[in-house]
Structures are given as C-alpha cells and as structure tokens.
N, C-alpha and C. Protein backbone atom coordinates (compact mmCIF):
# COMPACT_ATOMS: atom_id res chain seq x y z
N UNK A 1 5.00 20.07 8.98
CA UNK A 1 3.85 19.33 8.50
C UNK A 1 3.88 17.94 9.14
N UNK A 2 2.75 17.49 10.01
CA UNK A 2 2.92 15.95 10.36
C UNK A 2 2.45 15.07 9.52
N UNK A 3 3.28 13.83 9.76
CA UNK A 3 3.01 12.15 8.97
C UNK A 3 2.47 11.80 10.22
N UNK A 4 1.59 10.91 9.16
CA UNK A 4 0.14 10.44 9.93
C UNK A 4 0.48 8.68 9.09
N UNK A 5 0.55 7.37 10.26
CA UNK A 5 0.18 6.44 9.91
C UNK A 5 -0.87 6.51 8.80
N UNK A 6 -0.94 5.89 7.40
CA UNK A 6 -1.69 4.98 6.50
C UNK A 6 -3.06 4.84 7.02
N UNK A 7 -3.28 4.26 8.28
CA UNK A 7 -4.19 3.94 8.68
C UNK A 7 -5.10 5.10 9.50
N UNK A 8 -4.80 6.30 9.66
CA UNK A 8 -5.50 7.78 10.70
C UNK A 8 -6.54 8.09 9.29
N UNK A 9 -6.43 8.12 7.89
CA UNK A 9 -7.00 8.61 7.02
C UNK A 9 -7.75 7.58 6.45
N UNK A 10 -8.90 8.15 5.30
CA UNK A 10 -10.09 7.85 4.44
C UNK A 10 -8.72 7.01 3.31
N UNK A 11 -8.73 5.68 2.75
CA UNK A 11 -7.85 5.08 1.85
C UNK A 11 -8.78 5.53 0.53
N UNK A 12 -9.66 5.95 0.61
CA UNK A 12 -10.24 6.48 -0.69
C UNK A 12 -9.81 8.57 -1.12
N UNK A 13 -9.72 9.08 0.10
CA UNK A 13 -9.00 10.19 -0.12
C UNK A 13 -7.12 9.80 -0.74
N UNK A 14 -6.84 8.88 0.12
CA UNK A 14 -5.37 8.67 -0.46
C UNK A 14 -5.25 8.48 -1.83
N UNK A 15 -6.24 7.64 -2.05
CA UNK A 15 -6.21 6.87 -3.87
C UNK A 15 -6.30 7.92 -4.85
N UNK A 16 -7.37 8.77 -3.95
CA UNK A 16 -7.67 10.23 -4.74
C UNK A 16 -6.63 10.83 -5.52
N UNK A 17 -5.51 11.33 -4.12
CA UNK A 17 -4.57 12.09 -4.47
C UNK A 17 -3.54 11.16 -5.03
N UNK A 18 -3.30 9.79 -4.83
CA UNK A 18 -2.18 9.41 -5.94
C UNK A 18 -2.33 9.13 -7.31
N UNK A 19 -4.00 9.02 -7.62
CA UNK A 19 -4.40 9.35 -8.80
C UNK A 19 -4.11 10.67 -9.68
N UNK A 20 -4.64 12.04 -8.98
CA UNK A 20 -3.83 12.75 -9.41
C UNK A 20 -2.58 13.19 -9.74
N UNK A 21 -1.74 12.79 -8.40
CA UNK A 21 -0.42 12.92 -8.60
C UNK A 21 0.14 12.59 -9.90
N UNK A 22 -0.03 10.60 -10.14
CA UNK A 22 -0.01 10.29 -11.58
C UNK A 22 -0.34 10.60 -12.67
N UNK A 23 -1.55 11.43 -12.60
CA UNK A 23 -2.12 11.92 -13.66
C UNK A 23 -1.86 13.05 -14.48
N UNK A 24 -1.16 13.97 -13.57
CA UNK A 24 -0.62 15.09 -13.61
C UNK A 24 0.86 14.69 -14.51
N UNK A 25 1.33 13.84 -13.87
CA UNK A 25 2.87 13.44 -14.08
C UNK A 25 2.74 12.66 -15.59
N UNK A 26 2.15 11.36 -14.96
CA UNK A 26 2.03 10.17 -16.13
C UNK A 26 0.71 10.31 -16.55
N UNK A 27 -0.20 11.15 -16.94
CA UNK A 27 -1.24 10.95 -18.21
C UNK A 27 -2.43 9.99 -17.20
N UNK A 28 -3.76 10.01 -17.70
CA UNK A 28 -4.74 9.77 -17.14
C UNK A 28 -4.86 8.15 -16.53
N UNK A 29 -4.12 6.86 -17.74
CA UNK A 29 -4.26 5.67 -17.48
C UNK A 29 -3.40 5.49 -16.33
N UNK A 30 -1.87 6.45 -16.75
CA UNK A 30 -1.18 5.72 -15.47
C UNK A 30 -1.55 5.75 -14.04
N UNK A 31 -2.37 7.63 -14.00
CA UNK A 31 -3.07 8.26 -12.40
C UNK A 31 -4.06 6.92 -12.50
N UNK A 32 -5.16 6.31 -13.26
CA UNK A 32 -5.64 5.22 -13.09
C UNK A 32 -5.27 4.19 -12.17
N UNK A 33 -4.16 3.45 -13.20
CA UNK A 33 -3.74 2.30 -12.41
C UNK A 33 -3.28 2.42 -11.27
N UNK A 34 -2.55 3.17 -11.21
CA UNK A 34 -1.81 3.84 -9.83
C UNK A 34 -3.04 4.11 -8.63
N UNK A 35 -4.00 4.65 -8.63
CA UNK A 35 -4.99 4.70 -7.66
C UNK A 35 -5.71 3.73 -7.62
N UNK A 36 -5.78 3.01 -8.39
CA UNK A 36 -6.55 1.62 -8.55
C UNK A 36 -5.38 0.66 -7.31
N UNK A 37 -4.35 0.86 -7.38
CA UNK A 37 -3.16 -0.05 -6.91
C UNK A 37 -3.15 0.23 -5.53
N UNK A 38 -3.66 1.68 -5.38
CA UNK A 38 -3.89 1.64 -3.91
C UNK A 38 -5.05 0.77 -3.00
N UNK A 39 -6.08 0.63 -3.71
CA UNK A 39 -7.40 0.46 -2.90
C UNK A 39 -6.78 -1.13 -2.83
N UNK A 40 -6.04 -1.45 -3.99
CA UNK A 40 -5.70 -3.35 -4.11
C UNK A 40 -4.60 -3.34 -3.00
N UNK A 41 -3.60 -2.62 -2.72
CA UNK A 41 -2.68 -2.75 -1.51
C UNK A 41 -3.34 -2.42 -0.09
N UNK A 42 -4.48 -2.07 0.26
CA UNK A 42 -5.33 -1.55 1.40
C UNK A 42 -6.19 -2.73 1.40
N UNK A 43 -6.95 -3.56 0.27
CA UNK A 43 -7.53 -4.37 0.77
C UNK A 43 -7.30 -6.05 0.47
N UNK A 44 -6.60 -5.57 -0.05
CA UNK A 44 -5.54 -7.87 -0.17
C UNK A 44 -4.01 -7.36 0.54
N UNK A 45 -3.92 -7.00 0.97
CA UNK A 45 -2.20 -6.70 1.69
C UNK A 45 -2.96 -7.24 2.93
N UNK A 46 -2.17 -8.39 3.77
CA UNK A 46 -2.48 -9.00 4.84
C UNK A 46 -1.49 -7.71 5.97
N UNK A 47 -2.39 -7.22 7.00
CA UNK A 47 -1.55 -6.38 8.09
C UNK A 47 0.17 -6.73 8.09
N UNK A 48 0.84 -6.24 8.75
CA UNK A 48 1.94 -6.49 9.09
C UNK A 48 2.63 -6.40 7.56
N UNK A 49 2.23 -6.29 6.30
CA UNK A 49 3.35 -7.06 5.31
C UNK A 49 3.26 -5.61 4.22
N UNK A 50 2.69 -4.46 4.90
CA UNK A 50 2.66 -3.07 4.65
C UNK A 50 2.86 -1.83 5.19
N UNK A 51 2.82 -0.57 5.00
CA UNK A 51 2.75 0.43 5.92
C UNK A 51 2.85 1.76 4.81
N UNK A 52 2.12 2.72 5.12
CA UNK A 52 2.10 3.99 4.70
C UNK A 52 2.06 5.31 5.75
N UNK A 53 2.34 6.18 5.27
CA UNK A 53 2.46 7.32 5.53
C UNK A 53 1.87 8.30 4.89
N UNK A 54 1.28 9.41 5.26
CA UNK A 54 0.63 10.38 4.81
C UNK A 54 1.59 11.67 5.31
N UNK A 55 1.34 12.93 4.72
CA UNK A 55 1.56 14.06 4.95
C UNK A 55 0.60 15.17 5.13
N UNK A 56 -0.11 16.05 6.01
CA UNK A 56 -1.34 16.80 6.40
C UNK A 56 -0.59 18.11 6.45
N UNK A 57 -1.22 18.70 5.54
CA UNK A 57 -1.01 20.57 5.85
C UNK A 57 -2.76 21.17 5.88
N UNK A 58 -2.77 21.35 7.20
CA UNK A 58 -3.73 22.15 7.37
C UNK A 58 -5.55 21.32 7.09
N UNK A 59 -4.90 20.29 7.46
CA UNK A 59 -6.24 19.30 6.68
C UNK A 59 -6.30 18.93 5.46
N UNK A 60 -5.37 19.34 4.70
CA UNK A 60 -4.70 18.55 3.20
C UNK A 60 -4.11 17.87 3.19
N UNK A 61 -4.47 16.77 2.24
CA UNK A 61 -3.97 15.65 2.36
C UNK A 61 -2.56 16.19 0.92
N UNK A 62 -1.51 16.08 1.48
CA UNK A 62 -0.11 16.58 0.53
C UNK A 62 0.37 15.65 0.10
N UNK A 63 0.68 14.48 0.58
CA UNK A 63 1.55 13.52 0.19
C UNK A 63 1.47 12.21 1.14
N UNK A 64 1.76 11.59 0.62
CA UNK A 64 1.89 9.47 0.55
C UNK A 64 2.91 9.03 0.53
N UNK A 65 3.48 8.07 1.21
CA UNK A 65 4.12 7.17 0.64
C UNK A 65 4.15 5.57 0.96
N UNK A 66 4.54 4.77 0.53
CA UNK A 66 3.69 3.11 0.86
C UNK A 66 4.83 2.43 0.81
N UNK A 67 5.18 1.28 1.64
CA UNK A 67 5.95 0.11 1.73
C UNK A 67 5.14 -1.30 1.68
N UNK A 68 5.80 -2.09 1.09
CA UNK A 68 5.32 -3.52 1.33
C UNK A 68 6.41 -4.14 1.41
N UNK A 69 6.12 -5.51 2.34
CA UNK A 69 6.73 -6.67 1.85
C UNK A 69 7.36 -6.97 0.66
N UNK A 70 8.72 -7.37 0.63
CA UNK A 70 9.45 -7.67 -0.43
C UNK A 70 10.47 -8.91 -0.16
N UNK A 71 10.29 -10.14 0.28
CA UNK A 71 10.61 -10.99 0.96
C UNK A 71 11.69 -11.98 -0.79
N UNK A 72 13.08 -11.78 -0.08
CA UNK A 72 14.50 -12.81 -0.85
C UNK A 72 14.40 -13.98 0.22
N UNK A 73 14.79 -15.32 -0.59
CA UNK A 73 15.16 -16.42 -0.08
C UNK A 73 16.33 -16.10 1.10
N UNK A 74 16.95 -15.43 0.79
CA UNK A 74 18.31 -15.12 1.86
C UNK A 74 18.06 -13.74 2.26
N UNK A 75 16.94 -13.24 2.68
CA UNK A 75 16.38 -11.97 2.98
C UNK A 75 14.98 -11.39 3.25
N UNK A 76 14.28 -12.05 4.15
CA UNK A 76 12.75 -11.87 4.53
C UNK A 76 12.66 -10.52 5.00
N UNK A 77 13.61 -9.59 5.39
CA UNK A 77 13.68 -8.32 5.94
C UNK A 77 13.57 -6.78 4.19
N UNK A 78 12.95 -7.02 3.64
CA UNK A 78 13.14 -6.73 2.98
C UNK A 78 11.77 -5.66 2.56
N UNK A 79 11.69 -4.62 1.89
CA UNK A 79 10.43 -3.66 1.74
C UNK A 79 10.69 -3.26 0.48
N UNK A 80 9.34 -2.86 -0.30
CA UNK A 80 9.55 -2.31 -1.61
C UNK A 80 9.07 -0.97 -1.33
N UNK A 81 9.28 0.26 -1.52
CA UNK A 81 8.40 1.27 -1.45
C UNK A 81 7.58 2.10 -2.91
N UNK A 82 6.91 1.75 -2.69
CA UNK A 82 5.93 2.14 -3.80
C UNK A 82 4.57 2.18 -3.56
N UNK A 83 3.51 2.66 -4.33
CA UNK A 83 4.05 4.48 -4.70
C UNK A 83 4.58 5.07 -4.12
N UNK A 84 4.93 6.33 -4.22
CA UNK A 84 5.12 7.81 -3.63
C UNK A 84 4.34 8.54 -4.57
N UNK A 85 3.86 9.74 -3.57
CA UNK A 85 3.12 10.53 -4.05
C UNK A 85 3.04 11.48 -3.96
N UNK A 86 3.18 12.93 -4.05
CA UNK A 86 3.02 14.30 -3.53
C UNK A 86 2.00 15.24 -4.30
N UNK A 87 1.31 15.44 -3.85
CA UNK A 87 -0.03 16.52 -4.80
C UNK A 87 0.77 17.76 -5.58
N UNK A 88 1.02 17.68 -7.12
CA UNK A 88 1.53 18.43 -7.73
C UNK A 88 1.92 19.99 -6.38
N UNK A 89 0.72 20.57 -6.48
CA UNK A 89 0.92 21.82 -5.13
C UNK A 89 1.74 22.13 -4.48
N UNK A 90 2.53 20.78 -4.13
CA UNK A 90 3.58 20.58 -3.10
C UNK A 90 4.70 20.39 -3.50
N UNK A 91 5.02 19.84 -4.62
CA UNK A 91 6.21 19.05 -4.79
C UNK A 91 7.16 20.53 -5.19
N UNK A 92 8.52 19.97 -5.17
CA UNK A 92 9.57 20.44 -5.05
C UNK A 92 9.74 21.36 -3.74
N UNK A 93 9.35 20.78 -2.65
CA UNK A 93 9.39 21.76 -1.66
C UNK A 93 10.12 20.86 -0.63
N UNK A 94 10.45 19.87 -0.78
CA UNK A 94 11.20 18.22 0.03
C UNK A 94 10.09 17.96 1.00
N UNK A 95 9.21 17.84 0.68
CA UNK A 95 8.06 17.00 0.98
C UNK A 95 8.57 15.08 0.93
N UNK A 96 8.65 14.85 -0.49
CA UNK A 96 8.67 13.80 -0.91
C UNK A 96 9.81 13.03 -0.01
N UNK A 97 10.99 13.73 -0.19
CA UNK A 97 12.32 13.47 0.53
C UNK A 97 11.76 12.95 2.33
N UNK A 98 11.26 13.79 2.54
CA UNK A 98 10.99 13.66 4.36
C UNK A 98 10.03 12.55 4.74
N UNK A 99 8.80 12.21 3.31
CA UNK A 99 8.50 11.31 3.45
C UNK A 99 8.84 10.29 3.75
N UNK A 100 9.74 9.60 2.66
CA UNK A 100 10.29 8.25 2.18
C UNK A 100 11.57 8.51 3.55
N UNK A 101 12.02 9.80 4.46
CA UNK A 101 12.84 9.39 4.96
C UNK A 101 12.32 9.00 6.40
N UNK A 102 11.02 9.29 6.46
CA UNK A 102 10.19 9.33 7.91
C UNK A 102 9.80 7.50 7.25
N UNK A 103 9.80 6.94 6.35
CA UNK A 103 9.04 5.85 6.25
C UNK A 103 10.65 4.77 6.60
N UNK A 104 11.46 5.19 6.19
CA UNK A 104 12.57 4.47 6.21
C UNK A 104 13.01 4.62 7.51
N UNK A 105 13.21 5.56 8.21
CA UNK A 105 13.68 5.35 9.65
C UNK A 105 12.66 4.45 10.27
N UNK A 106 11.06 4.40 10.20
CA UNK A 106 10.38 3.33 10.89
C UNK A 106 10.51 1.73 10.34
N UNK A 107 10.88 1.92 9.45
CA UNK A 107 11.50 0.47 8.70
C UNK A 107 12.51 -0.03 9.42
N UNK A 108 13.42 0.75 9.48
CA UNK A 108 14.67 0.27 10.00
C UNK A 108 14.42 -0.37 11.72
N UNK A 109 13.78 0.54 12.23
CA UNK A 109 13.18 0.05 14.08
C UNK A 109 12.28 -1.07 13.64
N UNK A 110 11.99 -1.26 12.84
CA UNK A 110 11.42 -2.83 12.83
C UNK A 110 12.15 -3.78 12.61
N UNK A 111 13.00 -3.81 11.69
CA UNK A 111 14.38 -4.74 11.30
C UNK A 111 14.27 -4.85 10.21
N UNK A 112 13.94 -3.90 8.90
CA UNK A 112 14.16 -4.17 7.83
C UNK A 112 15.69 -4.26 7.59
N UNK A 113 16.09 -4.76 6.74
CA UNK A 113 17.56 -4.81 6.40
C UNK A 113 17.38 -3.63 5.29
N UNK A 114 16.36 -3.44 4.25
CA UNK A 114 16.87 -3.58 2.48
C UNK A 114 15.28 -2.49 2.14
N UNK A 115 15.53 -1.86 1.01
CA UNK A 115 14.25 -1.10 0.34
C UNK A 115 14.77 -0.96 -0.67
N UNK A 116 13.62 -1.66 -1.40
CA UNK A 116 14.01 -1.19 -2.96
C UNK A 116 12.78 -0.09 -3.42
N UNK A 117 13.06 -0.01 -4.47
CA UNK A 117 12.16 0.87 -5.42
C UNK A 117 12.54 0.76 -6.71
N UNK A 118 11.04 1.15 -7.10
CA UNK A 118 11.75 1.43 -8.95
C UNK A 118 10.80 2.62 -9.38
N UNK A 119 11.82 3.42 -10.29
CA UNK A 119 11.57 4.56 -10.30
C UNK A 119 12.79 5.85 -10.82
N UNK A 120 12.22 6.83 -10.54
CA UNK A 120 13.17 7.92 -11.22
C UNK A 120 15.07 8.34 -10.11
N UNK A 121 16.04 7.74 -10.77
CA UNK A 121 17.44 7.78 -9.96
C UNK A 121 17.66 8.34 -9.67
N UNK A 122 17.36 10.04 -10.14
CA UNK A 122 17.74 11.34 -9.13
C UNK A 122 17.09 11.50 -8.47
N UNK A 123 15.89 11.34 -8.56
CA UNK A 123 14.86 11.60 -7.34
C UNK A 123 15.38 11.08 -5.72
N UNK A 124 15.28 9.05 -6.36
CA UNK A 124 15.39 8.60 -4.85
C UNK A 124 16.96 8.66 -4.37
N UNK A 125 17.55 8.65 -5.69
CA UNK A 125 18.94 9.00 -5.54
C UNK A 125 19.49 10.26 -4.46
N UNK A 126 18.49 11.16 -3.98
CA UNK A 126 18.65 12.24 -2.74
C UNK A 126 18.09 11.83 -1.71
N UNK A 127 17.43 10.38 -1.78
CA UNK A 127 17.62 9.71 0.07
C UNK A 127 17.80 8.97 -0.12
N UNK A 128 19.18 8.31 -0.65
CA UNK A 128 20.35 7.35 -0.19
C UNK A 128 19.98 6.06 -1.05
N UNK A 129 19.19 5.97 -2.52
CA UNK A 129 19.03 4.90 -3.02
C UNK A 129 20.14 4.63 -4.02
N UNK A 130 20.48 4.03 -4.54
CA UNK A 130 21.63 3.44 -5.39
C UNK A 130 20.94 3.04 -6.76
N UNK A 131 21.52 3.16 -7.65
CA UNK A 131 21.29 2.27 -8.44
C UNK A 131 21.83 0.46 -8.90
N UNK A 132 20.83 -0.39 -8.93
CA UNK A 132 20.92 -1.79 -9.20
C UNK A 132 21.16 -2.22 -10.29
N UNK A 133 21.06 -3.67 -10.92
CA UNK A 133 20.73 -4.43 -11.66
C UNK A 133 19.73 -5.45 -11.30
N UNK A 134 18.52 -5.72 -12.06
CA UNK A 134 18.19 -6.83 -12.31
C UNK A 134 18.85 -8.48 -11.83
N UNK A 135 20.08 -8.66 -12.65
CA UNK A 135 21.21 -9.53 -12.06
C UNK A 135 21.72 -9.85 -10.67
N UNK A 136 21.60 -8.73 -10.51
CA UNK A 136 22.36 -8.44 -8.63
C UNK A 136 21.41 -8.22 -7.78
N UNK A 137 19.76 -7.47 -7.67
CA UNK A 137 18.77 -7.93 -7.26
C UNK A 137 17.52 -8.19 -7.84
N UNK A 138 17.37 -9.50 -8.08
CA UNK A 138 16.28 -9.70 -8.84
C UNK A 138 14.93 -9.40 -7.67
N UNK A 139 13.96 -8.23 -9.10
CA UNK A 139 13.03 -7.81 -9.08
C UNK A 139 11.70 -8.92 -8.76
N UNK A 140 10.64 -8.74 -9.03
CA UNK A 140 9.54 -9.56 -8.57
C UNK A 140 8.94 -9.85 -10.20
N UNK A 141 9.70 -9.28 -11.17
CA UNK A 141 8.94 -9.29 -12.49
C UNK A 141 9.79 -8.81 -13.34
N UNK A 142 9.41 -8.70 -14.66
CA UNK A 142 10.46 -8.32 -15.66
C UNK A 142 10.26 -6.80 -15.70
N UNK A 143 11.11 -6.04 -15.54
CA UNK A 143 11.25 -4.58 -15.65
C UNK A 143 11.22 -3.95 -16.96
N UNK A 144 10.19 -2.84 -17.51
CA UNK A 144 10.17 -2.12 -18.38
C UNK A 144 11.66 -0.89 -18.30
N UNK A 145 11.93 -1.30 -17.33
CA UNK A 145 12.87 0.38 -17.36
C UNK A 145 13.70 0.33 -16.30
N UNK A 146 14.80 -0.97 -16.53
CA UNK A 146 15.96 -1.39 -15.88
C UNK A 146 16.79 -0.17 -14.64
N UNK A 147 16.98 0.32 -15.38
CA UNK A 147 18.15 1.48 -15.05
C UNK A 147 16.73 2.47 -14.03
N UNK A 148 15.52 2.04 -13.63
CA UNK A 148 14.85 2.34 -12.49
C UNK A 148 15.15 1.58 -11.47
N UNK A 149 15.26 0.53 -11.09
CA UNK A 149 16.11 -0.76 -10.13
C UNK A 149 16.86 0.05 -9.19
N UNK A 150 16.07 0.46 -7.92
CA UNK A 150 17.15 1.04 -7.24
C UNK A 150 17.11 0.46 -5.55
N UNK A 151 18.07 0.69 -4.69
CA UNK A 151 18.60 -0.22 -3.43
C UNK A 151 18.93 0.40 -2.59
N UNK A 152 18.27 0.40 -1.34
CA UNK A 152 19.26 1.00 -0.15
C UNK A 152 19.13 0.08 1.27
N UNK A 153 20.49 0.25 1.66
CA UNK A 153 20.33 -0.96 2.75
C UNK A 153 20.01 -0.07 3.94
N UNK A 154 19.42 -0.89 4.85
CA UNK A 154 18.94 -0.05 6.25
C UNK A 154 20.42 -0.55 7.68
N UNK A 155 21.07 -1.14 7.06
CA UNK A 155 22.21 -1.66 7.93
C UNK A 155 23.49 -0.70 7.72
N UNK A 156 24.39 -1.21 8.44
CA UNK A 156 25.89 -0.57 8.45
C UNK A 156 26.52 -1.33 6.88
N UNK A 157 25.66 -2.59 6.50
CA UNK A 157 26.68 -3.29 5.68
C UNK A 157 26.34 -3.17 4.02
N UNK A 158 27.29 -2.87 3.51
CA UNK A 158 26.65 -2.41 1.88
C UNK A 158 26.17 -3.63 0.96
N UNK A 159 25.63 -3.02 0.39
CA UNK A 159 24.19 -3.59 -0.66
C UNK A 159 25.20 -4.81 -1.00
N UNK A 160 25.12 -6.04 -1.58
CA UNK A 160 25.13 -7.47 -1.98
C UNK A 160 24.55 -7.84 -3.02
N UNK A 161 24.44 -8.70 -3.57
CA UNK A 161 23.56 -9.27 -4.64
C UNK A 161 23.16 -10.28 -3.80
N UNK A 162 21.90 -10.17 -4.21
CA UNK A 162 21.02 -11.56 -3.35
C UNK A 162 20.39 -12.27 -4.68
N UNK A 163 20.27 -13.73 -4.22
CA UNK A 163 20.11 -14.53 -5.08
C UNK A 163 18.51 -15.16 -5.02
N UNK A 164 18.35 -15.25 -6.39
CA UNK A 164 16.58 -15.47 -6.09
C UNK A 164 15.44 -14.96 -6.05
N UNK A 165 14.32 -15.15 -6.81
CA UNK A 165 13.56 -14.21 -6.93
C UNK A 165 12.88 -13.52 -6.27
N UNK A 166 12.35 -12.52 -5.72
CA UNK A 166 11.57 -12.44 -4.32
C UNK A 166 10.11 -12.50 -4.21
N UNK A 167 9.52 -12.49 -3.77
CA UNK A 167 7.54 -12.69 -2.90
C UNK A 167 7.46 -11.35 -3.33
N UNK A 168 6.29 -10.85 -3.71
CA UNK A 168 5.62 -9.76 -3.52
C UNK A 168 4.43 -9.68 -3.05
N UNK A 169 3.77 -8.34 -2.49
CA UNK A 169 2.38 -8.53 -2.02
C UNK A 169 1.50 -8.69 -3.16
N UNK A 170 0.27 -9.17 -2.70
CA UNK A 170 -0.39 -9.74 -3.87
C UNK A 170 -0.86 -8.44 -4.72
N UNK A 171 -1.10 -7.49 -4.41
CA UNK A 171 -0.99 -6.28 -5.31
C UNK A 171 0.23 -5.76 -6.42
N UNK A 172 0.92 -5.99 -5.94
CA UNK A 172 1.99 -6.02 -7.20
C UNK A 172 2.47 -6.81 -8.12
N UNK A 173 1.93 -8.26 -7.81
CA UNK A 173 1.93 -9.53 -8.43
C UNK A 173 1.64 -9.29 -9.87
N UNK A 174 1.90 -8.11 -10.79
CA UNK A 174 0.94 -7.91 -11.93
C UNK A 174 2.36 -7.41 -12.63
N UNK A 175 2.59 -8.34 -13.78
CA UNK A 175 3.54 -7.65 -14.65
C UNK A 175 3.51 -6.23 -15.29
N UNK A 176 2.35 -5.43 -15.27
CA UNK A 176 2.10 -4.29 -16.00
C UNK A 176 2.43 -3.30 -15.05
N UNK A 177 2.98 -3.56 -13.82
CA UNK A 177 3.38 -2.54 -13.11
C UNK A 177 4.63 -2.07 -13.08
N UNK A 178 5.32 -3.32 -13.75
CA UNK A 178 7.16 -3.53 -13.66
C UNK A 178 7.46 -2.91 -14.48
C-alpha cells in the first residue's frame, strides 16, 4: 500500500476519515474534535512546522498520520505526532505501525532529534516509543492521562529529561486536547 505526502490528497477527505476513526473508537464528540483538529493543523500550521502522511489502497483513503512542531528550549528538533488514524476496516493489519514508521524515518533525514506522543503505550510502544513523565518531559499542557506521555529519540543517544516547557503549533495550543 503507498504513503502519499499530506499534501497529494483532499484535507477534507482526511478530516473525514479521522473523524470516523475517532468516532468509532472515542464516541461522536471525540471523532468531532479530532476532525475539527485537522482542518485547524492544515490551515494555521505555518509550512515547514508539519507533515503528514496518508495511506491509499486502491483509491481508499486507509490511514493518516500527522507530525508537528514541538520545539524545547534545549531542543528545537523536536515533533509531536498526532493524530494517527486508521479507518476501523484496516486496523489491526500493521497499517498504523508502517505509518508512524514511514513518518519517523522522514523525520529523522530532516534532523529531528525527539517525537513525542500521547496516547495508548502498547500501541506506540510497538514502534519504539517509551514511556515518560510529565517531570522529565514537559508536555505543552496539563495532561488528562499522564501515563499516555510517551518518547522516542531519533538519535543513537537515549531519551534525557529536557528542561522547560515546549512551543506547540497553534492547533494544539488548546488545553482540551491534553
């Protein structure tokens, strides 16, 4: 199945399907906000300080996944990835996995150092995320669900605590997402 740059597709078909995705998963408000969060990361995300990926079977749109900017005082190399998405249809088939790992190898050829996420630990926990603290990398906001805080470095050198709060894109700037 090929990944297709963020940018080859309709950002209103994408929103589509991560609406569902959520909706399916997390109940109607969360597929809401969640597709709502896309059209706000596609049109206030300044170029360069994002990137997505799509997945195409057959002219179906299967799966998403999105990076932004996540900029530490002692760490401008830094990406959050969020959402991920896979159209119920698909999932459990390592879709999701190939995604986030096709998005992370192009991270890394740019010079990211660092990707965080927050989210479910076994999941990202099967492409190489760790679990954090709050304490050791502070988030962009106060976290509903700590023990989601998760880290993977794109270097040879293991994860650190970095000090300081970090930048987010202006789409995530919203405590109700944390």
């Amino acid at each position: 199945m090929p990944f297709l740059p963020l940018t080859d597709v309709n950002i209103n078909d994408v929103a589509e399907l991560v609406r569902e995705t959520f909706t399916h998963s997390e109940g109607p408000e969360e597929g809401n906000l969640i597709g709502r969060l896309i059209h706000q990361l596609h049109d206030t995300t300044p170029e360069g300080e994002w990137l997505g990926f799509v997945a195409i079977d057959n002219s179906v749109l299967a799966g998403a996944v999105f990076f932004s900017r996540l900029s530490y005082p002692t760490m401008p190399e830094a990406a959050l990835l969020s959402p991920m998405a896979v159209h119920p249809s698909y999932q459990k088939q390592g879709l999701g996995q190939s995604l986030i790992q096709h998005g992370l190898t192009v991270l890394k050829t740019q010079g990211y150092q660092l990707v965080m996420t927050y989210g479910d630990p076994a999941f990202y926990g099967r492409v190489g995320f760790t679990p954090t603290t709050p304490d050791t990398i502070q988030p962009p906001h106060h976290l509903s669900y700590p023990h989601g805080w998760l880290a993977q470095s794109l270097t040879d050198a293991p994860l650190t605590a970095l000090r300081g709060k970090p930048s987010c894109v202006p789409a995530f700037n919203c405590a109700d997402l944390w």
